[in-house]
N, C-alpha and C. Protein backbone atom coordinates (compact mmCIF):
# COMPACT_ATOMS: atom_id res chain seq x y z
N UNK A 1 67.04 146.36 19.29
CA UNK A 1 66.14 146.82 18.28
C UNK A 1 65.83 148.30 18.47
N UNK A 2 65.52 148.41 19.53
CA UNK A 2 65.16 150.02 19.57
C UNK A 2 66.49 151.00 20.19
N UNK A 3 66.85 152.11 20.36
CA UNK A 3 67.50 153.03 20.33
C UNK A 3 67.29 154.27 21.19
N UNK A 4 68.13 154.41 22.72
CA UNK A 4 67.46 155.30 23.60
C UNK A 4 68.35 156.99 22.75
N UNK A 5 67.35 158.06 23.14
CA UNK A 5 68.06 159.21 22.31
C UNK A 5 68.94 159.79 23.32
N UNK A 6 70.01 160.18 22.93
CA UNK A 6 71.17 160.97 24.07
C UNK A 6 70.00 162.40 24.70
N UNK A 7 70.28 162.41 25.72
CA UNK A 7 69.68 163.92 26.46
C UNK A 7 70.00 165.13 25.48
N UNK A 8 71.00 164.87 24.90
CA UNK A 8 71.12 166.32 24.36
C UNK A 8 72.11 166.12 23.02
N UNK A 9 71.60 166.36 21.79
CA UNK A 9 71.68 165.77 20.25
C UNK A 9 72.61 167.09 19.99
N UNK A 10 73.15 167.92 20.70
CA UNK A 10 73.26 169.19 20.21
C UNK A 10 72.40 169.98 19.84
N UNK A 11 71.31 170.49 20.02
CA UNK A 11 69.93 171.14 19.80
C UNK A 11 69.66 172.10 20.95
N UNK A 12 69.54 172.97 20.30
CA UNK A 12 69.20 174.40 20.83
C UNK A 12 67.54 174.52 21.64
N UNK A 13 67.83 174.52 23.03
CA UNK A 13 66.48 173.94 23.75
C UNK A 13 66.02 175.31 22.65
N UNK A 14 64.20 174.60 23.07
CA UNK A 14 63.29 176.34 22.19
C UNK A 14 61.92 175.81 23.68
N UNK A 15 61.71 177.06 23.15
CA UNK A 15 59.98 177.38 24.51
C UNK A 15 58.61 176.81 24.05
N UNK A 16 58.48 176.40 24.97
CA UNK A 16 57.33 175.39 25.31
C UNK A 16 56.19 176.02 23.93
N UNK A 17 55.62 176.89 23.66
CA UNK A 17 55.53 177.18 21.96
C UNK A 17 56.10 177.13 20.32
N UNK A 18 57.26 176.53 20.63
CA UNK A 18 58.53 176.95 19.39
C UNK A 18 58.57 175.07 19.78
N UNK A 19 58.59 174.55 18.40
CA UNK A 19 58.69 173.12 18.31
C UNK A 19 60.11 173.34 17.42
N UNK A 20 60.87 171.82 17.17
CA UNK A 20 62.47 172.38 16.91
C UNK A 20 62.01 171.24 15.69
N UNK A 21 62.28 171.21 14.29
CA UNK A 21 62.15 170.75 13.37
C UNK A 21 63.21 170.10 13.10
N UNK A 22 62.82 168.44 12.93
CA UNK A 22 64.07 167.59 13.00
C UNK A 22 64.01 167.47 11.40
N UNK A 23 65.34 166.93 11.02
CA UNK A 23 66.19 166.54 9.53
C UNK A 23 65.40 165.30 9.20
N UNK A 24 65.47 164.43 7.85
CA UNK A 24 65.42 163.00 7.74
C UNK A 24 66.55 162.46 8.36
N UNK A 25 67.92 162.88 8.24
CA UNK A 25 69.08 162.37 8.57
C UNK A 25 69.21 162.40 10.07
N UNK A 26 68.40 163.30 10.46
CA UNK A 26 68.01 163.30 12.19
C UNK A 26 67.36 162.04 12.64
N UNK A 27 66.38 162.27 12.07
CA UNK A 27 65.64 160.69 12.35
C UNK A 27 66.15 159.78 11.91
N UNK A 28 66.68 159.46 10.84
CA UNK A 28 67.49 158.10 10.61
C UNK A 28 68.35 157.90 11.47
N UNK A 29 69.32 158.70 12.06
CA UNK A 29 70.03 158.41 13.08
C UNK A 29 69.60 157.96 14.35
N UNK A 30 68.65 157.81 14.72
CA UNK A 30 67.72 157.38 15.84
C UNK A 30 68.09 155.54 15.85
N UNK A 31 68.31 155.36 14.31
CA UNK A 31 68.42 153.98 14.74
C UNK A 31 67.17 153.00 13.95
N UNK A 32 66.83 151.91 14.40
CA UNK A 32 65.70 151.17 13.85
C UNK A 32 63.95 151.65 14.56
N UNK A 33 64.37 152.51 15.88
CA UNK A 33 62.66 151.91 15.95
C UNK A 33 63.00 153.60 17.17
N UNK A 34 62.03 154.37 17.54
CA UNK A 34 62.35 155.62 18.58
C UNK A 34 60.83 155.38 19.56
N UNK A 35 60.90 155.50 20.46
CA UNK A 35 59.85 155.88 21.84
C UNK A 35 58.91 156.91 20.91
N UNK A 36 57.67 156.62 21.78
CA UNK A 36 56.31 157.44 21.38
C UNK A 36 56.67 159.04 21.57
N UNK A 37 56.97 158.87 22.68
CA UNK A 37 57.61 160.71 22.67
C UNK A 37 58.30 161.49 21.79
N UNK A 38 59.33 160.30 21.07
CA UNK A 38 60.82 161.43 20.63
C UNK A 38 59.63 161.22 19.17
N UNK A 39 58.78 160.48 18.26
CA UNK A 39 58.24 160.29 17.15
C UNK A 39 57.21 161.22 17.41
N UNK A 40 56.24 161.38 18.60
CA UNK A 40 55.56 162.76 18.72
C UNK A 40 56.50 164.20 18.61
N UNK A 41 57.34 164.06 19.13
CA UNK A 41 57.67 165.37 19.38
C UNK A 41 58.36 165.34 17.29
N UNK A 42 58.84 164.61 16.78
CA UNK A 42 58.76 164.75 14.87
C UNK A 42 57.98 165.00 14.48
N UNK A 43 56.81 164.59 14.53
CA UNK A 43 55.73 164.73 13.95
C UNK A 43 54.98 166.32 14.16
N UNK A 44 55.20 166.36 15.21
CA UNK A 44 54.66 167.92 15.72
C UNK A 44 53.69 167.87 16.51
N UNK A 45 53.73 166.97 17.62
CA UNK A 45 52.37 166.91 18.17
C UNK A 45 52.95 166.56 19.62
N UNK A 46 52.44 167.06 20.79
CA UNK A 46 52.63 166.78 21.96
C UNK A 46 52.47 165.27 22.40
N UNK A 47 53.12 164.88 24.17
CA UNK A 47 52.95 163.49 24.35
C UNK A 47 51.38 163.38 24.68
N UNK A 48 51.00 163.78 25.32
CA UNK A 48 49.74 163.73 25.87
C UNK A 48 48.24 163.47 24.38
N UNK A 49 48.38 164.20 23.19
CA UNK A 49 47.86 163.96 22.36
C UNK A 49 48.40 162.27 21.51
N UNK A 50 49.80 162.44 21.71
CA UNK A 50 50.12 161.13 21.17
C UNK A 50 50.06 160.02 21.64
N UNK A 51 49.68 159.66 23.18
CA UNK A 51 49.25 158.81 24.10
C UNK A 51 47.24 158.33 23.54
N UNK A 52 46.98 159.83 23.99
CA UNK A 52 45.55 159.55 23.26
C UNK A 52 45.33 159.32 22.01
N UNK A 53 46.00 159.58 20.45
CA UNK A 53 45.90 158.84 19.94
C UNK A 53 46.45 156.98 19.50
N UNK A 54 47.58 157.04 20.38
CA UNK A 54 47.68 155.58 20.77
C UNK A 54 46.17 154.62 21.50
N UNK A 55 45.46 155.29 22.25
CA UNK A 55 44.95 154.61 22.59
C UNK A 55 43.52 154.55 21.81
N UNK A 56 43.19 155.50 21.45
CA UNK A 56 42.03 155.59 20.08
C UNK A 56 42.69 154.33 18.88
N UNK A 57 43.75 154.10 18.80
CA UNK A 57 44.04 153.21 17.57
C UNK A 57 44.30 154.59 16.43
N UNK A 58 44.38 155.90 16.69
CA UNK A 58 44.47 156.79 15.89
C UNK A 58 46.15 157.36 15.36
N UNK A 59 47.19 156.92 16.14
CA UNK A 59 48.55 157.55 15.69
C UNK A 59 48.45 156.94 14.54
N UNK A 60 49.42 158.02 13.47
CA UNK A 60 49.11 158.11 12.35
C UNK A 60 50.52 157.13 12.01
N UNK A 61 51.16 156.87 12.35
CA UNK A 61 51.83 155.90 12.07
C UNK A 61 52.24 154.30 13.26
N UNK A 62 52.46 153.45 12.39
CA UNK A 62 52.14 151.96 12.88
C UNK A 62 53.48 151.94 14.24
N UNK A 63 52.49 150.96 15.03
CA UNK A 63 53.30 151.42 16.45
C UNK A 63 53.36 149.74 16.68
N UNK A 64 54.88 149.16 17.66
CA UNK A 64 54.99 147.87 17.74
C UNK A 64 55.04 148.00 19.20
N UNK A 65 54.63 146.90 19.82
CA UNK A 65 53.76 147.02 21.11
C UNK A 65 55.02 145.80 22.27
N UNK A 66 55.82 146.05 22.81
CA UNK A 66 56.48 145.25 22.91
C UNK A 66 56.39 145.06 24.96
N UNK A 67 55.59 144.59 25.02
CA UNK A 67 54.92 144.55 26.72
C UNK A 67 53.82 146.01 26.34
N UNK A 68 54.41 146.17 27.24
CA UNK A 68 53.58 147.70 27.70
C UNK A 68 54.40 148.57 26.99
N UNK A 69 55.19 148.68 26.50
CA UNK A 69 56.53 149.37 25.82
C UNK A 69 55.88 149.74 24.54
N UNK A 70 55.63 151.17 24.01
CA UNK A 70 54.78 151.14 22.51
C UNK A 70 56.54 152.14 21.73
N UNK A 71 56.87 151.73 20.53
CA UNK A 71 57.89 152.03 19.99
C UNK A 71 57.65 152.12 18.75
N UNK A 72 58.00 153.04 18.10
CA UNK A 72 57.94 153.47 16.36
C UNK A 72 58.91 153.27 15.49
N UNK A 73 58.66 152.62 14.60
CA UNK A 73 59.60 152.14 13.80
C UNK A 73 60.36 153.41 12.35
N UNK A 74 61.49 153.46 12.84
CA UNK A 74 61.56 155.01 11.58
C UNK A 74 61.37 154.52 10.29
N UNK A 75 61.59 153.81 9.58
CA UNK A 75 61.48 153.52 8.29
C UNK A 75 60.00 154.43 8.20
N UNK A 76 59.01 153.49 8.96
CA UNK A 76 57.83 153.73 8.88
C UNK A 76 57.40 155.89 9.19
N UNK A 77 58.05 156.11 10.17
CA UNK A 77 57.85 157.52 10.43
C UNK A 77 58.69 158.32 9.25
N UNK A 78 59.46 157.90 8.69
CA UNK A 78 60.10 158.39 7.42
C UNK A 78 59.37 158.62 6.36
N UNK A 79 58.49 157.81 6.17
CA UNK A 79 57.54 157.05 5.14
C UNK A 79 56.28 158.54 5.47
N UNK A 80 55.75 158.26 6.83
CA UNK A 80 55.13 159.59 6.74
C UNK A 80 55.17 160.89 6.86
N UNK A 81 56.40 160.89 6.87
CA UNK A 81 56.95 162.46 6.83
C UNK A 81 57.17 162.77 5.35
N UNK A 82 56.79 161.70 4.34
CA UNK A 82 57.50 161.42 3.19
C UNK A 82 59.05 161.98 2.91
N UNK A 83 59.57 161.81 3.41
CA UNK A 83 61.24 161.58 3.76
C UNK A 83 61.65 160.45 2.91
């Protein structure tokens, strides 16, 4: 169901200020469902903010909880990127 991302997509590392703006066709390629990290780092928001809003009940999109394992479903992150 879910989909680990290769280390390196072909993407031009950028500095810890410079966020790298992914495609829809980027994210669709991810597969059915991506880790809290690789859907923070789409969205535009660091892990550490996206952890805390996981745990507020605040990420802005619906998260499936599979153990301890929290995973994002792209349809759904598509949906709010309106993609």
């Amino acid at each position: 169901m879910s989909h680990t991302e290769p280390a390196s997509r072909g993407r031009s590392p950028v500095g810890p200020t410079q966020r790298r703006a992914w495609t829809p066709d980027e994210v669709r390629a991810l597969g059915l469902t991506t880790s809290l990290e690789t859907a923070a780092e789409i969205i535009g928001i660091g892990r550490t903010l996206a952890y805390e809003l996981v745990k507020n009940q605040a990420f802005p999109v619906r998260l499936l909880r599979l153990g301890r394992r929290v995973v994002v479903p792209i349809p759904d992150l598509l949906h709010y990127l309106g993609a």
